[in-house]
N, C-alpha and C. Protein backbone atom coordinates (compact mmCIF):
# COMPACT_ATOMS: atom_id res chain seq x y z
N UNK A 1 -13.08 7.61 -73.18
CA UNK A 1 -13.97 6.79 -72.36
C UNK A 1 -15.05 7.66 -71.71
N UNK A 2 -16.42 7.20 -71.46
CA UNK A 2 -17.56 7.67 -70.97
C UNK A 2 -17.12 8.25 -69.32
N UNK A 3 -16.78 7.25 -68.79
CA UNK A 3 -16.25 7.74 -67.83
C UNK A 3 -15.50 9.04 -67.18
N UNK A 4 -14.46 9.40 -68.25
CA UNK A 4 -13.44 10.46 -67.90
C UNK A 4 -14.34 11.77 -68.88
N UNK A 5 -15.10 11.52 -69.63
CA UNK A 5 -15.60 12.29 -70.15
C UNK A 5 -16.46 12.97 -69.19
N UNK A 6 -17.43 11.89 -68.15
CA UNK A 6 -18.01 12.41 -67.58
C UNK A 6 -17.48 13.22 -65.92
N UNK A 7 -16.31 12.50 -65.64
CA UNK A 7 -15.55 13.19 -64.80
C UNK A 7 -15.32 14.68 -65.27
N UNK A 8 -14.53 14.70 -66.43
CA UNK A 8 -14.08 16.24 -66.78
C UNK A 8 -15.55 17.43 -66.62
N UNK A 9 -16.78 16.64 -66.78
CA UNK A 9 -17.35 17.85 -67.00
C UNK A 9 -18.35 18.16 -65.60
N UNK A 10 -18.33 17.03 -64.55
CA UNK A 10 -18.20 17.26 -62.93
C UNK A 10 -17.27 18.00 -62.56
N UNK A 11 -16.37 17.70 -62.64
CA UNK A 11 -14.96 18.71 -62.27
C UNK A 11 -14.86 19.93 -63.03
N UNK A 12 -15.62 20.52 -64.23
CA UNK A 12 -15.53 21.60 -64.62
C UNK A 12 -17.00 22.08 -64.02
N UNK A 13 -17.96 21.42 -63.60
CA UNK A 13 -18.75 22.46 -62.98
C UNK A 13 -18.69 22.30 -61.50
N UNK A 14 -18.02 21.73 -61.16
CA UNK A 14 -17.26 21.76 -59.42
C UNK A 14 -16.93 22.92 -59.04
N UNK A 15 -15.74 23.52 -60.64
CA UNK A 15 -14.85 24.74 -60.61
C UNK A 15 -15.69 26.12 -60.79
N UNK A 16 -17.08 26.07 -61.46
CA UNK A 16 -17.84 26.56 -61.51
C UNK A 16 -18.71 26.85 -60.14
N UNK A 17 -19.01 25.98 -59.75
CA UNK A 17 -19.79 26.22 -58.56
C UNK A 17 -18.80 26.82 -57.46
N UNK A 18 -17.71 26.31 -57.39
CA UNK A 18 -17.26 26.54 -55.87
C UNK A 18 -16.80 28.32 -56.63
N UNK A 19 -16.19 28.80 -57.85
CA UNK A 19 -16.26 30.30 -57.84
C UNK A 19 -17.69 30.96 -57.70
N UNK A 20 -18.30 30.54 -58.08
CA UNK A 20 -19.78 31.10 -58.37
C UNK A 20 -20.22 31.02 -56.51
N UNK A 21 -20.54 30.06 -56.19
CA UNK A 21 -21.51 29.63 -55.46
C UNK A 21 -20.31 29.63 -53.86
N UNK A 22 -19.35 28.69 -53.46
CA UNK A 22 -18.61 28.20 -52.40
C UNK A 22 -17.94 29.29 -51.93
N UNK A 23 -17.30 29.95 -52.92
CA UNK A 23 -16.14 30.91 -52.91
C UNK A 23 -16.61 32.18 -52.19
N UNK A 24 -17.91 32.47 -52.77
CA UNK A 24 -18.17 33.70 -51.43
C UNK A 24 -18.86 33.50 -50.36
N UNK A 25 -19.49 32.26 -50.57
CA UNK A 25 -19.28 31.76 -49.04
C UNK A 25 -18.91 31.25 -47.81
N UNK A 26 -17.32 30.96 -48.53
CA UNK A 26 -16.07 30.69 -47.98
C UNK A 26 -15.61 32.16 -47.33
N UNK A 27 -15.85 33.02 -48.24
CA UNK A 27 -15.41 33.98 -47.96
C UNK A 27 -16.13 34.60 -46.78
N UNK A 28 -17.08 34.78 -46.98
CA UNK A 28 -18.09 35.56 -46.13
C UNK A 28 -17.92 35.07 -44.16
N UNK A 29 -18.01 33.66 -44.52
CA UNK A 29 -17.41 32.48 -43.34
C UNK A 29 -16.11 33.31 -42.09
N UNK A 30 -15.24 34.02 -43.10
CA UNK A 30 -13.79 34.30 -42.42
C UNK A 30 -14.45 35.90 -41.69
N UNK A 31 -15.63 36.81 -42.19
CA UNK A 31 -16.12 38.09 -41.56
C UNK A 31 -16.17 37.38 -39.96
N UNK A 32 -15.13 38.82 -39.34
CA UNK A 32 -15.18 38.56 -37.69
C UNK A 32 -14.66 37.58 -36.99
N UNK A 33 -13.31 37.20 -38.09
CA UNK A 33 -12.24 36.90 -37.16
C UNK A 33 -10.94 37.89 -37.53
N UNK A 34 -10.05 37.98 -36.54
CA UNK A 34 -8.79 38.60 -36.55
C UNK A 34 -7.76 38.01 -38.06
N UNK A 35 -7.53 39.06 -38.30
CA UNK A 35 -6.16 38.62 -39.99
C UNK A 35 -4.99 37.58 -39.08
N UNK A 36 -5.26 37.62 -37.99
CA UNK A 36 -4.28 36.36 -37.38
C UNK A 36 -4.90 34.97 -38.29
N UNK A 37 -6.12 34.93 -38.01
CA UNK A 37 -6.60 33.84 -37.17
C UNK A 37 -6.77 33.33 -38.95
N UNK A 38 -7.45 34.28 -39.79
CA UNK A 38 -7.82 34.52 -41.36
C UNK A 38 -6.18 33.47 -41.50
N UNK A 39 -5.16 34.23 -41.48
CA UNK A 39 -4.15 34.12 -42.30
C UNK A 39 -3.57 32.57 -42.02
N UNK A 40 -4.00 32.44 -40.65
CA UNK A 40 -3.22 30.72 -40.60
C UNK A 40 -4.16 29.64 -40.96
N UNK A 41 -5.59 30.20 -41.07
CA UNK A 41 -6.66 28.80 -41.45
C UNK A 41 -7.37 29.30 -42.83
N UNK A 42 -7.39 29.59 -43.41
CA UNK A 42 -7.71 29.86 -44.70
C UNK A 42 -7.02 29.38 -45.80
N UNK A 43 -5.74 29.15 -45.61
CA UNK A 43 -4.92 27.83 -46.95
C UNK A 43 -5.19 26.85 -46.20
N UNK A 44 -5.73 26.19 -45.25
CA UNK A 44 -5.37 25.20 -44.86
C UNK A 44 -6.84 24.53 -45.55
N UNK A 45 -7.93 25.42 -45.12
CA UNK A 45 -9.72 25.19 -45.27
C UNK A 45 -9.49 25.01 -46.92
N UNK A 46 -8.96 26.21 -47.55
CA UNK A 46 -8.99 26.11 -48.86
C UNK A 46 -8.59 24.90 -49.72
N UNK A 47 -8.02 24.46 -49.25
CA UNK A 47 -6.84 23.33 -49.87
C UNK A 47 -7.33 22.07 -50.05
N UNK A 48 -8.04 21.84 -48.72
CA UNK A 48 -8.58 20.55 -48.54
C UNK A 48 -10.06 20.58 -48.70
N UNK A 49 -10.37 21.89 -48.69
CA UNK A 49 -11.77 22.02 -49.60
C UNK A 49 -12.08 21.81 -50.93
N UNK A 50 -10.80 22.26 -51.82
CA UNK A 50 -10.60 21.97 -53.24
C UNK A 50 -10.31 20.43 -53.20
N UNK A 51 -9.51 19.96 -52.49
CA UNK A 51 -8.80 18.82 -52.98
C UNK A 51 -10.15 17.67 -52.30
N UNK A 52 -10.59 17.53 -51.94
CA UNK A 52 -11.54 17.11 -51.15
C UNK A 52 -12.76 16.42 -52.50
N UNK A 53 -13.07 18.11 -52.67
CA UNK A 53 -14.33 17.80 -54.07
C UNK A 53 -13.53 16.80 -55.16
N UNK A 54 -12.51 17.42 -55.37
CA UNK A 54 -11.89 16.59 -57.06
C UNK A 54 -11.69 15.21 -56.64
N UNK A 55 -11.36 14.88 -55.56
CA UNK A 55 -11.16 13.45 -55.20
C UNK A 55 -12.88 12.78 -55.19
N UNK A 56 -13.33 13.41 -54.35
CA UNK A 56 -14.71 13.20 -53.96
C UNK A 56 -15.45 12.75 -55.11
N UNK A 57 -15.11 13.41 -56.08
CA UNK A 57 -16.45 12.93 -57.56
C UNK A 57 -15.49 12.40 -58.12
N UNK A 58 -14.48 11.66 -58.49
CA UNK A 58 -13.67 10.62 -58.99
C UNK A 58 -13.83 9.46 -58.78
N UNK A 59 -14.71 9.36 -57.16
CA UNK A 59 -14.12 8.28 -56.30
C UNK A 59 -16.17 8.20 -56.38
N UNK A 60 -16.88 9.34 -56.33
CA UNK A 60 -18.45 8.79 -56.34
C UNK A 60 -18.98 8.18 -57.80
N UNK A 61 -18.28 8.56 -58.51
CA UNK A 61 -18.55 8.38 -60.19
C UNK A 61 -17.99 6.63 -59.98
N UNK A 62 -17.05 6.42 -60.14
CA UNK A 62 -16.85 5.25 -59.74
C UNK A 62 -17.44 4.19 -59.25
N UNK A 63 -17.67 4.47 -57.72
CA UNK A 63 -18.72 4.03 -57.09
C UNK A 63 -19.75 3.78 -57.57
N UNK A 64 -20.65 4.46 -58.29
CA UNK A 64 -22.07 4.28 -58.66
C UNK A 64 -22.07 3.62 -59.84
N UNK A 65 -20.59 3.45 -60.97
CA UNK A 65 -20.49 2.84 -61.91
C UNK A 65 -20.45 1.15 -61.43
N UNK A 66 -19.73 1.05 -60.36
CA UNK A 66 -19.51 -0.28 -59.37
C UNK A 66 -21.01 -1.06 -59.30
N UNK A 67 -21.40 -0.10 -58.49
CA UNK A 67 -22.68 -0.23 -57.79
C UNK A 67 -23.61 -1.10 -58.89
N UNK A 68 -24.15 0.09 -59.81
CA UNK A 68 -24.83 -0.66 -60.81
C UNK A 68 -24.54 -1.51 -61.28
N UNK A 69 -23.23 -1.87 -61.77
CA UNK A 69 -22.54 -3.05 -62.55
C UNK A 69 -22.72 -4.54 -61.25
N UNK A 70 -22.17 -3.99 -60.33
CA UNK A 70 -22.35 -5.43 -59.05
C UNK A 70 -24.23 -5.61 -58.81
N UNK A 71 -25.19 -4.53 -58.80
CA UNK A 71 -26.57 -4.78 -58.42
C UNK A 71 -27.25 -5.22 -59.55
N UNK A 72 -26.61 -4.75 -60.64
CA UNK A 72 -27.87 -4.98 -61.90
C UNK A 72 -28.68 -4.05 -62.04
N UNK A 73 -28.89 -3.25 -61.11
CA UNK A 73 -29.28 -1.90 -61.19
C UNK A 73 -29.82 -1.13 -62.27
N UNK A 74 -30.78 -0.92 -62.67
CA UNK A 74 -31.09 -0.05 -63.84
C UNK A 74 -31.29 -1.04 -65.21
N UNK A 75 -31.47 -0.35 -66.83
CA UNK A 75 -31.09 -1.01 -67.44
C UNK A 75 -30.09 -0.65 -68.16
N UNK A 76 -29.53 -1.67 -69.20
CA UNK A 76 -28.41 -1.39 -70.22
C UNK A 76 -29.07 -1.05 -71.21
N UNK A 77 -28.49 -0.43 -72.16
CA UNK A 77 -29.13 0.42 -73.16
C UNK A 77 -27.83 -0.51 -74.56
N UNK A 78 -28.11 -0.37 -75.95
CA UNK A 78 -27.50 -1.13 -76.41
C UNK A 78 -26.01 -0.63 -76.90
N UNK A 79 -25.69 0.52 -76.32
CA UNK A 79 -24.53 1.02 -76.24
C UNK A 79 -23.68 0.69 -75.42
N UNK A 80 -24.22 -0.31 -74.03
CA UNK A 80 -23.49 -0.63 -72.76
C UNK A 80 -23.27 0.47 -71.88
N UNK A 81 -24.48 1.85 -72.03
CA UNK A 81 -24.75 2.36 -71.04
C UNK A 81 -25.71 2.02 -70.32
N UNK A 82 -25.88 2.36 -68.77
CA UNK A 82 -26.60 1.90 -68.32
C UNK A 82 -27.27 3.16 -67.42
N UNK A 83 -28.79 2.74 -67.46
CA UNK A 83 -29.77 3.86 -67.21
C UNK A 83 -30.84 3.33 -66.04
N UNK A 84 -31.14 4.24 -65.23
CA UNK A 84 -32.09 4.44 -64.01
C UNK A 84 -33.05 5.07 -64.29
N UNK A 85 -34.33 4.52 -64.10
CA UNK A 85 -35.99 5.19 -64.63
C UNK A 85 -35.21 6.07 -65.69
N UNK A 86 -34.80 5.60 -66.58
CA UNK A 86 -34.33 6.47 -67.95
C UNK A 86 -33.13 7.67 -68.01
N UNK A 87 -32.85 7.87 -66.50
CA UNK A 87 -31.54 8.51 -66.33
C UNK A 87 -30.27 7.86 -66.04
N UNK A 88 -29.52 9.03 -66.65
CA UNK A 88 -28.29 8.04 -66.21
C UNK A 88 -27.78 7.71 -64.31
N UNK A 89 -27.10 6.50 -63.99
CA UNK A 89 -26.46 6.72 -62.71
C UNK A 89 -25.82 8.03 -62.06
N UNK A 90 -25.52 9.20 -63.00
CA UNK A 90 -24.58 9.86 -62.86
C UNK A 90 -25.39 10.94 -62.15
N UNK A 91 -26.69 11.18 -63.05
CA UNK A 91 -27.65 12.34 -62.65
C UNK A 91 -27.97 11.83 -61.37
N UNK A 92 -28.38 10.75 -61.10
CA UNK A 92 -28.92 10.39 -59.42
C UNK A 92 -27.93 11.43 -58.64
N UNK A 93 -26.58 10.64 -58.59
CA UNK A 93 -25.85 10.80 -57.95
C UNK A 93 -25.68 12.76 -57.76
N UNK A 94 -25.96 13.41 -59.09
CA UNK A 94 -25.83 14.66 -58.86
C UNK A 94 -26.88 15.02 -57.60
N UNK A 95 -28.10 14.33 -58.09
CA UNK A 95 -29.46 14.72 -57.10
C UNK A 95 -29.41 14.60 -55.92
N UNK A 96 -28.42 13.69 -55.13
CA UNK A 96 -27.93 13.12 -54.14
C UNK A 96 -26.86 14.28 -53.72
N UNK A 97 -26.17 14.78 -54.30
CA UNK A 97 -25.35 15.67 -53.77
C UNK A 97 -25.60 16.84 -53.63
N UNK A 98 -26.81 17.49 -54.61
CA UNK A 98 -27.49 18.79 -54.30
C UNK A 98 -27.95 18.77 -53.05
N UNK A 99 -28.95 17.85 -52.74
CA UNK A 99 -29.72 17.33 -51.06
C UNK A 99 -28.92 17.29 -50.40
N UNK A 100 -27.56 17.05 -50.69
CA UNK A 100 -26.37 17.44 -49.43
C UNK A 100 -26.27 18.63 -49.16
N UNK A 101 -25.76 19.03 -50.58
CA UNK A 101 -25.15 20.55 -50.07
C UNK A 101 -26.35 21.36 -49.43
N UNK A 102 -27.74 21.19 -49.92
CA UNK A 102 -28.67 21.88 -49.62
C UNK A 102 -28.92 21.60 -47.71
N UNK A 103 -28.34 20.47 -47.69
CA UNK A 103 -28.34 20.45 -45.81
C UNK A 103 -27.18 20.80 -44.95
N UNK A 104 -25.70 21.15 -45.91
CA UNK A 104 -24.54 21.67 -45.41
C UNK A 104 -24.63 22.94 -45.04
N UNK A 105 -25.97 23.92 -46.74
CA UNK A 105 -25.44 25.01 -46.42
C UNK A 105 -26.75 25.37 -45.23
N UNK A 106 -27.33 25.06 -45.47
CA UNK A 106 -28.44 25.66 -43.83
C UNK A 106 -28.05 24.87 -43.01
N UNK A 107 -26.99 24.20 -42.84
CA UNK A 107 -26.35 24.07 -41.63
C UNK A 107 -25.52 25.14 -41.19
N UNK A 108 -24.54 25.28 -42.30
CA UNK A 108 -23.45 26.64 -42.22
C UNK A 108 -24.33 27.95 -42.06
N UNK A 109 -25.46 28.16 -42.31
CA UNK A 109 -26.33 28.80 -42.59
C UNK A 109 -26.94 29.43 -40.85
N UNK A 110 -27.44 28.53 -40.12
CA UNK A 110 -27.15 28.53 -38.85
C UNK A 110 -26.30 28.80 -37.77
N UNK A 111 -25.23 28.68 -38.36
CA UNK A 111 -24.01 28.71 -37.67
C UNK A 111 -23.90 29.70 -37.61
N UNK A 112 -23.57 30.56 -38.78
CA UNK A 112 -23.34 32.01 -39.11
C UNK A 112 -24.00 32.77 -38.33
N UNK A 113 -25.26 32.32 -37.85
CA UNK A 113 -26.33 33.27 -37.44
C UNK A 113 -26.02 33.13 -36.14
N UNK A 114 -26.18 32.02 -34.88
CA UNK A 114 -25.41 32.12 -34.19
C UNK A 114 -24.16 32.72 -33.74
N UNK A 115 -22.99 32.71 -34.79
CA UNK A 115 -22.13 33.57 -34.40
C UNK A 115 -22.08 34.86 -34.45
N UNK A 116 -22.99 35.35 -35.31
CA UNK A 116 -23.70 37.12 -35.66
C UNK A 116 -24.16 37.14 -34.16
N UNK A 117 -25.18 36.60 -33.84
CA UNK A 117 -26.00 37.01 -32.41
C UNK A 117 -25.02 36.86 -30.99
N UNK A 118 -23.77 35.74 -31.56
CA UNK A 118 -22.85 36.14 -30.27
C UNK A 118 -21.82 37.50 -30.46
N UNK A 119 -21.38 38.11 -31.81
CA UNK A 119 -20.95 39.11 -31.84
C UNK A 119 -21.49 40.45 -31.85
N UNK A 120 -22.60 40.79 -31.77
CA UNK A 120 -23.92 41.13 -31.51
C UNK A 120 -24.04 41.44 -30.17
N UNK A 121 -24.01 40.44 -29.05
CA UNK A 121 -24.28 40.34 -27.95
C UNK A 121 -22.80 40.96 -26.96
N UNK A 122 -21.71 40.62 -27.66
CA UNK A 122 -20.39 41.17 -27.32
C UNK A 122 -20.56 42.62 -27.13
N UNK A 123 -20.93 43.20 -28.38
CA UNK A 123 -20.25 44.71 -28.62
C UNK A 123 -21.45 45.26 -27.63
């Protein structure tokens, strides 16, 4: 099915991104706290960070398959796919989630810096 086809290959570049891209900035996140503090919140962040995404694009893929099918949305193509200004629902939805992450990470992005200038200001 179109569907799980297109799940597997969200979820294989999920796994891609978060080593490539999440993972050292997960990492980087834990610089300048105590191996206490590392050791009790770091499976916990991890866990529900992973499990979070795989649910997350199961449940948006879905959704936008919903969506279009209940709005009429787009057109059908004579395969019974269905397409937005000539893309699929699926690509939106990627475009939609880049513009996220792109406002998560200069959020986290901020943060970091803040906490540099309060450890900074400590020593």
């Amino acid at each position: 099915p179109p569907d799980l086809i297109m799940f597997l290959v969200i979820d294989e570049f999920t796994k891609v991104i978060n080593f490539a891209i999440a993972k050292p900035v997960r990492e980087n996140l834990w610089r300048g706290l105590s191996a206490e503090a590392r050791y009790e919140a770091k499976p916990i962040v991890d866990t529900l960070a992973n499990r979070w995404g795989g649910g997350s694009a199961a449940f948006l893929v879905s959704f936008i398959n919903r969506i279009t099918d209940l709005t009429g949305l787009g057109v059908v193509k004579e395969n019974g796919e269905r397409s937005i200004f000539g893309f699929p629902p699926v690509l939106l939805l990627c475009m939609i989630i880049s513009a996220w992450w792109t406002a998560v990470s200069a959020d986290v992005g901020n943060i970091r810096r803040k906490i540099d200038l309060e450890l900074k200001k400590q020593q």
